[in-house]
C-alpha atoms as a PDB file:
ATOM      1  CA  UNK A   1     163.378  96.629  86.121  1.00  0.00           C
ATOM      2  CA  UNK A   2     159.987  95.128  85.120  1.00  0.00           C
ATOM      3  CA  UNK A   3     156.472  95.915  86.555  1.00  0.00           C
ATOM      4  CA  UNK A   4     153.946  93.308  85.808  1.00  0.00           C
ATOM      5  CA  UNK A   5     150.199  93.147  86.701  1.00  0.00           C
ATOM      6  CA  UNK A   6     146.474  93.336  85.472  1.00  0.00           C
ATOM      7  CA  UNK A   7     144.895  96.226  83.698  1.00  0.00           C
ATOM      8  CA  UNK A   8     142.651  97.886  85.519  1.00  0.00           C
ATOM      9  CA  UNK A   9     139.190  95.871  85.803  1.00  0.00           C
ATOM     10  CA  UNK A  10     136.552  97.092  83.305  1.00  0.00           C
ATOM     11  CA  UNK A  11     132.713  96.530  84.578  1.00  0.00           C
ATOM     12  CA  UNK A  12     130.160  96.531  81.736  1.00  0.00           C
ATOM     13  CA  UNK A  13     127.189  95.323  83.096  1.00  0.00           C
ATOM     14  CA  UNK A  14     124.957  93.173  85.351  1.00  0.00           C
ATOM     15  CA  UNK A  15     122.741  90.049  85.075  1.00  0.00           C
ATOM     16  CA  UNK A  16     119.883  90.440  86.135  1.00  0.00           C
ATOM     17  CA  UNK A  17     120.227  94.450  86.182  1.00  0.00           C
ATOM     18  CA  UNK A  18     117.508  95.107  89.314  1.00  0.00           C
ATOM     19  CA  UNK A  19     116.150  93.714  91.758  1.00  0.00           C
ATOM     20  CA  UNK A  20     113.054  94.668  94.480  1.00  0.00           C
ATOM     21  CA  UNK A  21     114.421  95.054  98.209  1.00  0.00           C
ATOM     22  CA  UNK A  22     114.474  92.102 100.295  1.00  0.00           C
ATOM     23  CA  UNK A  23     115.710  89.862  97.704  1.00  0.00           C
ATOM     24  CA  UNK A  24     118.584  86.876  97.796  1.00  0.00           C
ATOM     25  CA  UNK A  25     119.806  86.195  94.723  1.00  0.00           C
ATOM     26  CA  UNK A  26     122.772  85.563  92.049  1.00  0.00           C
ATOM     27  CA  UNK A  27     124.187  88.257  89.479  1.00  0.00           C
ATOM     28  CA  UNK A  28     126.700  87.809  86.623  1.00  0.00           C
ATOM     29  CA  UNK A  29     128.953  90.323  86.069  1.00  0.00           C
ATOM     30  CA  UNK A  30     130.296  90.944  82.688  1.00  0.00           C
ATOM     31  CA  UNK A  31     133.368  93.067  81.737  1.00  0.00           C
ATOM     32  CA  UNK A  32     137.290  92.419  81.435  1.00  0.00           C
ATOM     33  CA  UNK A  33     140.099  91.942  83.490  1.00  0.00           C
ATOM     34  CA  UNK A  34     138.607  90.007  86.281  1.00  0.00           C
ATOM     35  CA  UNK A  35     141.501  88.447  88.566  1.00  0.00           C
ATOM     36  CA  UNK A  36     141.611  85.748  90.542  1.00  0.00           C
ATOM     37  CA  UNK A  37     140.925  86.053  93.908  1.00  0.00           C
ATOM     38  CA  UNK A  38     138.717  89.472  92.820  1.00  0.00           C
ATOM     39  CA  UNK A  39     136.343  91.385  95.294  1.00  0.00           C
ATOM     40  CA  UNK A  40     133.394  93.209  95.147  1.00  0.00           C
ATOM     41  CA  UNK A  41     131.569  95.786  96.831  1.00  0.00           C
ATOM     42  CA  UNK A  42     127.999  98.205  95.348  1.00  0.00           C
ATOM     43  CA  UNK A  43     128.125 101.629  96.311  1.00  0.00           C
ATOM     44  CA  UNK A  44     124.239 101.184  97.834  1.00  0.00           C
ATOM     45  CA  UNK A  45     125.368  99.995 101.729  1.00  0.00           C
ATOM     46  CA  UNK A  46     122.405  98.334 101.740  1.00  0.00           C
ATOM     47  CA  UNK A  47     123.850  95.626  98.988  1.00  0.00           C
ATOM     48  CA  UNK A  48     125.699  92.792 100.742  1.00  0.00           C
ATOM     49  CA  UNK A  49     127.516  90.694  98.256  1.00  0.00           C
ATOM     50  CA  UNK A  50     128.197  87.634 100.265  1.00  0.00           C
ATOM     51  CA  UNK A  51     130.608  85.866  97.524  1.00  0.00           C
ATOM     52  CA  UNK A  52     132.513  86.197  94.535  1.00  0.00           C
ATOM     53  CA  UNK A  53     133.288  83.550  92.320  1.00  0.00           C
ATOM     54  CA  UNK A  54     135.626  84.516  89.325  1.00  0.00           C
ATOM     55  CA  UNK A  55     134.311  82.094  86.214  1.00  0.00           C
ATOM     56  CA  UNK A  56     136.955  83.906  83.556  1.00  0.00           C
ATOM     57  CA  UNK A  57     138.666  87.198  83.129  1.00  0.00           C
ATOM     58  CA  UNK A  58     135.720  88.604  81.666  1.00  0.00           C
ATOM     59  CA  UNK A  59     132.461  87.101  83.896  1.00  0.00           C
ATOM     60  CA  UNK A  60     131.573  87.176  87.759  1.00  0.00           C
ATOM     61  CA  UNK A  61     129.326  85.496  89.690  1.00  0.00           C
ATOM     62  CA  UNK A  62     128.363  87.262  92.527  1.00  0.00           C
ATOM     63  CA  UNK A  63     125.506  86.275  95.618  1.00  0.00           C
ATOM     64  CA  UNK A  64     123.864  88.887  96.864  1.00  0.00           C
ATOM     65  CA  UNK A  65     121.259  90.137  99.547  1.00  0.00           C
ATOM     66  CA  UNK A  66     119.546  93.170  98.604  1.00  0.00           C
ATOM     67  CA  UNK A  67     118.531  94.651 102.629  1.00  0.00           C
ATOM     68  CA  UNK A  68     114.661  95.134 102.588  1.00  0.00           C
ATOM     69  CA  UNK A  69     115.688  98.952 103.978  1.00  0.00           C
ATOM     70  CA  UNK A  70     117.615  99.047 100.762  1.00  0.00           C
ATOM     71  CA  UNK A  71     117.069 102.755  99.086  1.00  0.00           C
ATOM     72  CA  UNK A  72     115.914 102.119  95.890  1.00  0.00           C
ATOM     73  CA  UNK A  73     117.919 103.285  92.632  1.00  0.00           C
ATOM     74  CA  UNK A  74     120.665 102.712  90.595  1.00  0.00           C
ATOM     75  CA  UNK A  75     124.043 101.536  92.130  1.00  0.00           C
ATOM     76  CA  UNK A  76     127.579 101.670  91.495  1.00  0.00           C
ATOM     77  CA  UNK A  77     129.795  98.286  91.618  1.00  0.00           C
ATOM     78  CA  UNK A  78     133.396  98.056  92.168  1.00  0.00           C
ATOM     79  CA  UNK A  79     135.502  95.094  91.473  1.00  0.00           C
ATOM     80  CA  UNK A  80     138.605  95.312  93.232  1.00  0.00           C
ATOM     81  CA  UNK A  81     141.783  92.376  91.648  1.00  0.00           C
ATOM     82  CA  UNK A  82     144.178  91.611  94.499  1.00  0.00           C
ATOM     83  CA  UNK A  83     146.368  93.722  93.548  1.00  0.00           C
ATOM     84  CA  UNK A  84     144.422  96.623  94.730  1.00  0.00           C
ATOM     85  CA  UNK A  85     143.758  97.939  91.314  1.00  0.00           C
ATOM     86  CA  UNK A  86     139.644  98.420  91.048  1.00  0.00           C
ATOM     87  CA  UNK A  87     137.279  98.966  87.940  1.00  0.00           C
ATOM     88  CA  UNK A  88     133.648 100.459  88.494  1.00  0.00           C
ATOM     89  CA  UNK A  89     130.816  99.809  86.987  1.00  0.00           C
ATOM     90  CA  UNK A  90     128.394 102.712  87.125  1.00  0.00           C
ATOM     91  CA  UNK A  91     124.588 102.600  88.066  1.00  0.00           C
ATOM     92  CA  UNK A  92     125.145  98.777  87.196  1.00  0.00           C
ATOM     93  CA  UNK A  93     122.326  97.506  89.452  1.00  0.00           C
ATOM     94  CA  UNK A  94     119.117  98.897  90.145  1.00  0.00           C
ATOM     95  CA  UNK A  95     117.352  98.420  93.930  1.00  0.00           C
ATOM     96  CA  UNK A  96     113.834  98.625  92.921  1.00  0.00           C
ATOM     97  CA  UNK A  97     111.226  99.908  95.348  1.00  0.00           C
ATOM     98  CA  UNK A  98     108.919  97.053  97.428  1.00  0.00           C
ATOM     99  CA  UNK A  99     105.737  96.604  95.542  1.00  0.00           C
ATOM    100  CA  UNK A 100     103.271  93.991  96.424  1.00  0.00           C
ATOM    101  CA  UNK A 101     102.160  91.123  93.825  1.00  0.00           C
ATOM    102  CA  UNK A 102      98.477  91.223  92.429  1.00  0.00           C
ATOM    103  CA  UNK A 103      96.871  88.763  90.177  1.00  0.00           C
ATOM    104  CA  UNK A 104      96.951  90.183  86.481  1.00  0.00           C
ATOM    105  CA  UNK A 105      94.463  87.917  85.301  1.00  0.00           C
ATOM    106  CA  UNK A 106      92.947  84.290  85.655  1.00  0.00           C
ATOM    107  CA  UNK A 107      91.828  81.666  83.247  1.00  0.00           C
ATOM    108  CA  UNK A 108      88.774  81.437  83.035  1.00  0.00           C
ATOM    109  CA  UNK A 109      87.801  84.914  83.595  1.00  0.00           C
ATOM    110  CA  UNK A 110      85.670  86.157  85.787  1.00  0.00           C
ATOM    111  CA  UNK A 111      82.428  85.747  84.416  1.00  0.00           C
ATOM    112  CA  UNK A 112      83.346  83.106  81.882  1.00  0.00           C
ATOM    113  CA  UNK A 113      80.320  80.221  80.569  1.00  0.00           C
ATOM    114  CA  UNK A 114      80.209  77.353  78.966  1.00  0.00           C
ATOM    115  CA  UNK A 115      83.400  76.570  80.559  1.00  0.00           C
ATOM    116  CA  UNK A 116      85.095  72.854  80.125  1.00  0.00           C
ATOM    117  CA  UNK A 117      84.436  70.455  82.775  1.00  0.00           C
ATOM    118  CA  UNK A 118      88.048  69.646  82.029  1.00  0.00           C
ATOM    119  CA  UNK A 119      89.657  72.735  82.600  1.00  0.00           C
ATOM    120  CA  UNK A 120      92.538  73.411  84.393  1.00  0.00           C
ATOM    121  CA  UNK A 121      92.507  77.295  85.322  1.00  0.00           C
ATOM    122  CA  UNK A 122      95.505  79.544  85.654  1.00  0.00           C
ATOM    123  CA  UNK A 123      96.488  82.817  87.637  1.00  0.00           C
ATOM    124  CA  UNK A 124      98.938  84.758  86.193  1.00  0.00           C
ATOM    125  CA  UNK A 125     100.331  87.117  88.318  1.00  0.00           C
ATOM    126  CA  UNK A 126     102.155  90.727  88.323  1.00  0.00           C
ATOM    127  CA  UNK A 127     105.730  89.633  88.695  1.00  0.00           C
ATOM    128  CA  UNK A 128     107.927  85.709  89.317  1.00  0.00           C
ATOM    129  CA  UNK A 129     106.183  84.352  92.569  1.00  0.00           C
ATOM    130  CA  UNK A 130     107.993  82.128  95.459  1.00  0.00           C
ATOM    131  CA  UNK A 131     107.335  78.499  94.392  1.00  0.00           C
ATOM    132  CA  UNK A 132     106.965  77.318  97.850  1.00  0.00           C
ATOM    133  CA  UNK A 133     104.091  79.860  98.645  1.00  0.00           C
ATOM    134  CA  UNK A 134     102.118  78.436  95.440  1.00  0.00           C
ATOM    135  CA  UNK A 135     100.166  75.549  97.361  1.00  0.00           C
ATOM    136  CA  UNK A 136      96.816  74.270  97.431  1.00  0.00           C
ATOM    137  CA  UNK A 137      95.728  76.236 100.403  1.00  0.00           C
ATOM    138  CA  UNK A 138      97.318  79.579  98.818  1.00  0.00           C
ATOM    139  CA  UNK A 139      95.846  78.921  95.612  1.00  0.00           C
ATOM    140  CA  UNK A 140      92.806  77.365  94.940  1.00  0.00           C
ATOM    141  CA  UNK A 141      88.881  76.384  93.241  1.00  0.00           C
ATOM    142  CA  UNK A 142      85.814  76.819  95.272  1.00  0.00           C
ATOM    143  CA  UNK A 143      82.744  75.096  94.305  1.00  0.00           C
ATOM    144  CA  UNK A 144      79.473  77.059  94.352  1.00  0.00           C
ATOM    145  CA  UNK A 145      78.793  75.881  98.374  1.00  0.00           C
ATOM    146  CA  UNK A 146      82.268  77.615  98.775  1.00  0.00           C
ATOM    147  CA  UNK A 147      84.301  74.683  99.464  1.00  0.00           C
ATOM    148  CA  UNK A 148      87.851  74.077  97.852  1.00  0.00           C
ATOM    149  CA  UNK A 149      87.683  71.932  95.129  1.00  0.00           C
ATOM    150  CA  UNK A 150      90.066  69.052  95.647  1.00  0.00           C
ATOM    151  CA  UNK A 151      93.620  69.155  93.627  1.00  0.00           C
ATOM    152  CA  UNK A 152      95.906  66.565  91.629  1.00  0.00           C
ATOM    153  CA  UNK A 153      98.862  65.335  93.029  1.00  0.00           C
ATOM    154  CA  UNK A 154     101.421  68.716  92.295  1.00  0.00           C
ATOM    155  CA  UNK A 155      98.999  70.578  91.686  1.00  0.00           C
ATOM    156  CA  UNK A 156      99.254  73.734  91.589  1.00  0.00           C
ATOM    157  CA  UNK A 157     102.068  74.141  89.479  1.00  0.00           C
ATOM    158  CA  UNK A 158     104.258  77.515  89.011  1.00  0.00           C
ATOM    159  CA  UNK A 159     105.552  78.093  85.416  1.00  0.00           C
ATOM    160  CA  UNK A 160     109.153  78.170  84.776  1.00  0.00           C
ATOM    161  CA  UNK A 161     109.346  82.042  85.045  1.00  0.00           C
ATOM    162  CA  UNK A 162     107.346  81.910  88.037  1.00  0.00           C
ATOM    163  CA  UNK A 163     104.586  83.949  87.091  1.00  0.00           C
ATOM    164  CA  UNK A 164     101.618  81.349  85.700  1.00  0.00           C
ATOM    165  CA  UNK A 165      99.695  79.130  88.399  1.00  0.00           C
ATOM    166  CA  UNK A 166      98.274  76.364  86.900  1.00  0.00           C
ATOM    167  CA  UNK A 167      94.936  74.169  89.100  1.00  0.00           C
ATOM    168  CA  UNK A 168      94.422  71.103  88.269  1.00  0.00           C
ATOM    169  CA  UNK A 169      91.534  69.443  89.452  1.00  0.00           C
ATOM    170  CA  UNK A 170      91.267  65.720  90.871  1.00  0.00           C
ATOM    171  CA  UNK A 171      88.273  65.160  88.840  1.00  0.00           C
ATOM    172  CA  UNK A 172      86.713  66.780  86.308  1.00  0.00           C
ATOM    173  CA  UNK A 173      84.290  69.456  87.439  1.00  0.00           C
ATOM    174  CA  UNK A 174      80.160  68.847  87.627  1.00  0.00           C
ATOM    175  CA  UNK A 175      78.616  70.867  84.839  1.00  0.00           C
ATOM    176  CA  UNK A 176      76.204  73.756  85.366  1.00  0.00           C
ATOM    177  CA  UNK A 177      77.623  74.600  88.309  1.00  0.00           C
ATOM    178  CA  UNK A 178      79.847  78.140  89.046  1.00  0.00           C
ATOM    179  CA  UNK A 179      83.459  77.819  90.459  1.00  0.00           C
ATOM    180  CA  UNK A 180      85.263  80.489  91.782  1.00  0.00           C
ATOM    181  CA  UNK A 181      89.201  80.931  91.514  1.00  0.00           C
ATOM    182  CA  UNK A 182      90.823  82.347  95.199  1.00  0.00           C
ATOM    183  CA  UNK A 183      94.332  83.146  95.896  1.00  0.00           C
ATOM    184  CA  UNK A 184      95.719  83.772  99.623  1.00  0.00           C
ATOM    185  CA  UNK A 185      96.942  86.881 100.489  1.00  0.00           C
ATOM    186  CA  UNK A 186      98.724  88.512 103.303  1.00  0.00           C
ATOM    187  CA  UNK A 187     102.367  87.409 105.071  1.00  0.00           C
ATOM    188  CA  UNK A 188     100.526  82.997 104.703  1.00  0.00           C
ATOM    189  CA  UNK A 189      99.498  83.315 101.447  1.00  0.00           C
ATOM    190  CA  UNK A 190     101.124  83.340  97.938  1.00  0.00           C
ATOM    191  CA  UNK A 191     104.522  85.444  98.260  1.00  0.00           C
ATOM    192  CA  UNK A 192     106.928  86.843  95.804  1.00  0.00           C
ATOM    193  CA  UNK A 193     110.795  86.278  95.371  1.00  0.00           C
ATOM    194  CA  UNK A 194     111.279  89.083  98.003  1.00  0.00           C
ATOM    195  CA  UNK A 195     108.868  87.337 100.134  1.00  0.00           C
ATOM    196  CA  UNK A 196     106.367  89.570  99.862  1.00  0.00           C
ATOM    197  CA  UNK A 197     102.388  89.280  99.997  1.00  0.00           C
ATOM    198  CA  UNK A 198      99.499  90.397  98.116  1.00  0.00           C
ATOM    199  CA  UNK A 199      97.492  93.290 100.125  1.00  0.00           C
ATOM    200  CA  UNK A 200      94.484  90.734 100.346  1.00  0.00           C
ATOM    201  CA  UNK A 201      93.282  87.761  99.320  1.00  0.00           C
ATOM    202  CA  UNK A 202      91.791  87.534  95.646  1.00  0.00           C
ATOM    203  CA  UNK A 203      88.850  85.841  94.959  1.00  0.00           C
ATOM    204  CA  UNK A 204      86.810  85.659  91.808  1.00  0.00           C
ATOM    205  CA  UNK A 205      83.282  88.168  92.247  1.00  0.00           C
ATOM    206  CA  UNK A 206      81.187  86.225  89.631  1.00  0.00           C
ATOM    207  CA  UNK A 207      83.727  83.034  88.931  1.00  0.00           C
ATOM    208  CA  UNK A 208      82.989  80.629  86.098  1.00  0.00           C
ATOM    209  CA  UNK A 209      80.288  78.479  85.276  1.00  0.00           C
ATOM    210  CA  UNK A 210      80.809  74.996  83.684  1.00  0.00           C
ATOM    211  CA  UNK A 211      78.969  73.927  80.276  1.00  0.00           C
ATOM    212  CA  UNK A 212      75.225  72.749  80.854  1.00  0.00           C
ATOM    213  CA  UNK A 213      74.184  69.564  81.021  1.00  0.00           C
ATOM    214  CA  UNK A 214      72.463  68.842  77.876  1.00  0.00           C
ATOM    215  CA  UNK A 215      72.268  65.117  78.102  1.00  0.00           C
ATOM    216  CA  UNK A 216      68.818  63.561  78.617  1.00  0.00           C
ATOM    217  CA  UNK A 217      68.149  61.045  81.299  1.00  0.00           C
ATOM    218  CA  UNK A 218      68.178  57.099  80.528  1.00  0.00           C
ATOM    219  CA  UNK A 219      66.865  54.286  82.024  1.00  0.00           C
ATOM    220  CA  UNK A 220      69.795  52.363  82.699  1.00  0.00           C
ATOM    221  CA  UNK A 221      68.147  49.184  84.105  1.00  0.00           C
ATOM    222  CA  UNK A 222      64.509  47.758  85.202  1.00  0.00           C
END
């Protein structure tokens, strides 16, 4: 007689390794003897993996939903072949506590003269943002009456690791005047990936002022 049949599944580690409660999103698993037809289930109830896709013996690809009521800390995975044999992975994934996004810092400055009339400012913010919460209500210029300066086409943009907001102005701004940069916050404005809002809206105290206007009047006709 002859017993075949995997080795026991061996679970090294997880890509990315956390994630804040009351986010959707994909993981890759790494580690060996991954069988077809392989499940998987974290320790932390409040993990739903809601599919498993076996790319090799060695990598899965698993979607999860990490439950905003969550508890936050490390987690166990196990990965279970069909044959009932498991492997676990231990404190493989990380539920990290619900913290709200700020704005790190903003380009120009607060305070900032002598700024281009060309400029295209930027928010950069504490963590990736939602790209569909990055609009030109959410994030935005104000001239010095207070009114939102109008936007280009896309604008804003989000960077490609979703933490830069770029504003890009449909005309260049007037000079000697002060802008101020404002992003939205609360559940309408800007959100992160766990769809979560800043505590309150930001908005520059001082903003920026635009290079003078040095240029002496003409007479341009009689």
């Amino acid at each position: 007689n002859q017993i075949q049949g995997w080795s026991r599944p061996v679970v090294t580690s997880a890509t990315p390794s956390a994630a804040e409660a009351g986010r959707t999103l994909s993981l890759t698993i790494a580690g060996s003897n991954f069988a077809s037809g392989a499940a998987a289930q974290f320790a932390n109830a409040g993990i739903t993996v809601t599919s498993t896709t076996v790319n090799a013996c060695g990598q899965l690809t698993l979607n999860v939903t990490v439950g905003s009521a969550a508890a936050p800390g490390a987690s166990n995975l196990d990965v279970t072949d069909p044959d009932g044999v498991y492997g676990t992975g231990t404190a493989i994934f990380t539920v990290q506590a619900v913290v709200a996004p700020t704005v790190s810092s903003t380009t120009p400055s607060n305070g900032a003269t002598g700024v281009s009339v060309t400029v295209a400012p930027t928010v950069t913010f504490s963590e990736a943002m939602l790209p569909s919460s990055i609009t030109a209500t959410n994030v935005k210029l104000l001239d010095d009456t207070g009114a939102a300066v109008a936007q280009a086409a896309g604008s804003p943009t989000l960077s490609s690791n979703g933490l830069i907001a770029t504003i890009t102005p449909a005309a260049s701004l007037t000079q000697g005047k002060i802008y101020k940069i404002q992003v939205a916050g609360g559940g309408a404005g800007v959100l992160d990936l766990a769809n979560h809002g800043m505590a309150s809206t930001m908005t520059q105290t001082t903003g920026f002022s635009t290079v003078s206007d040095t240029s002496a009047p003409t007479i341009s006709a009689l």
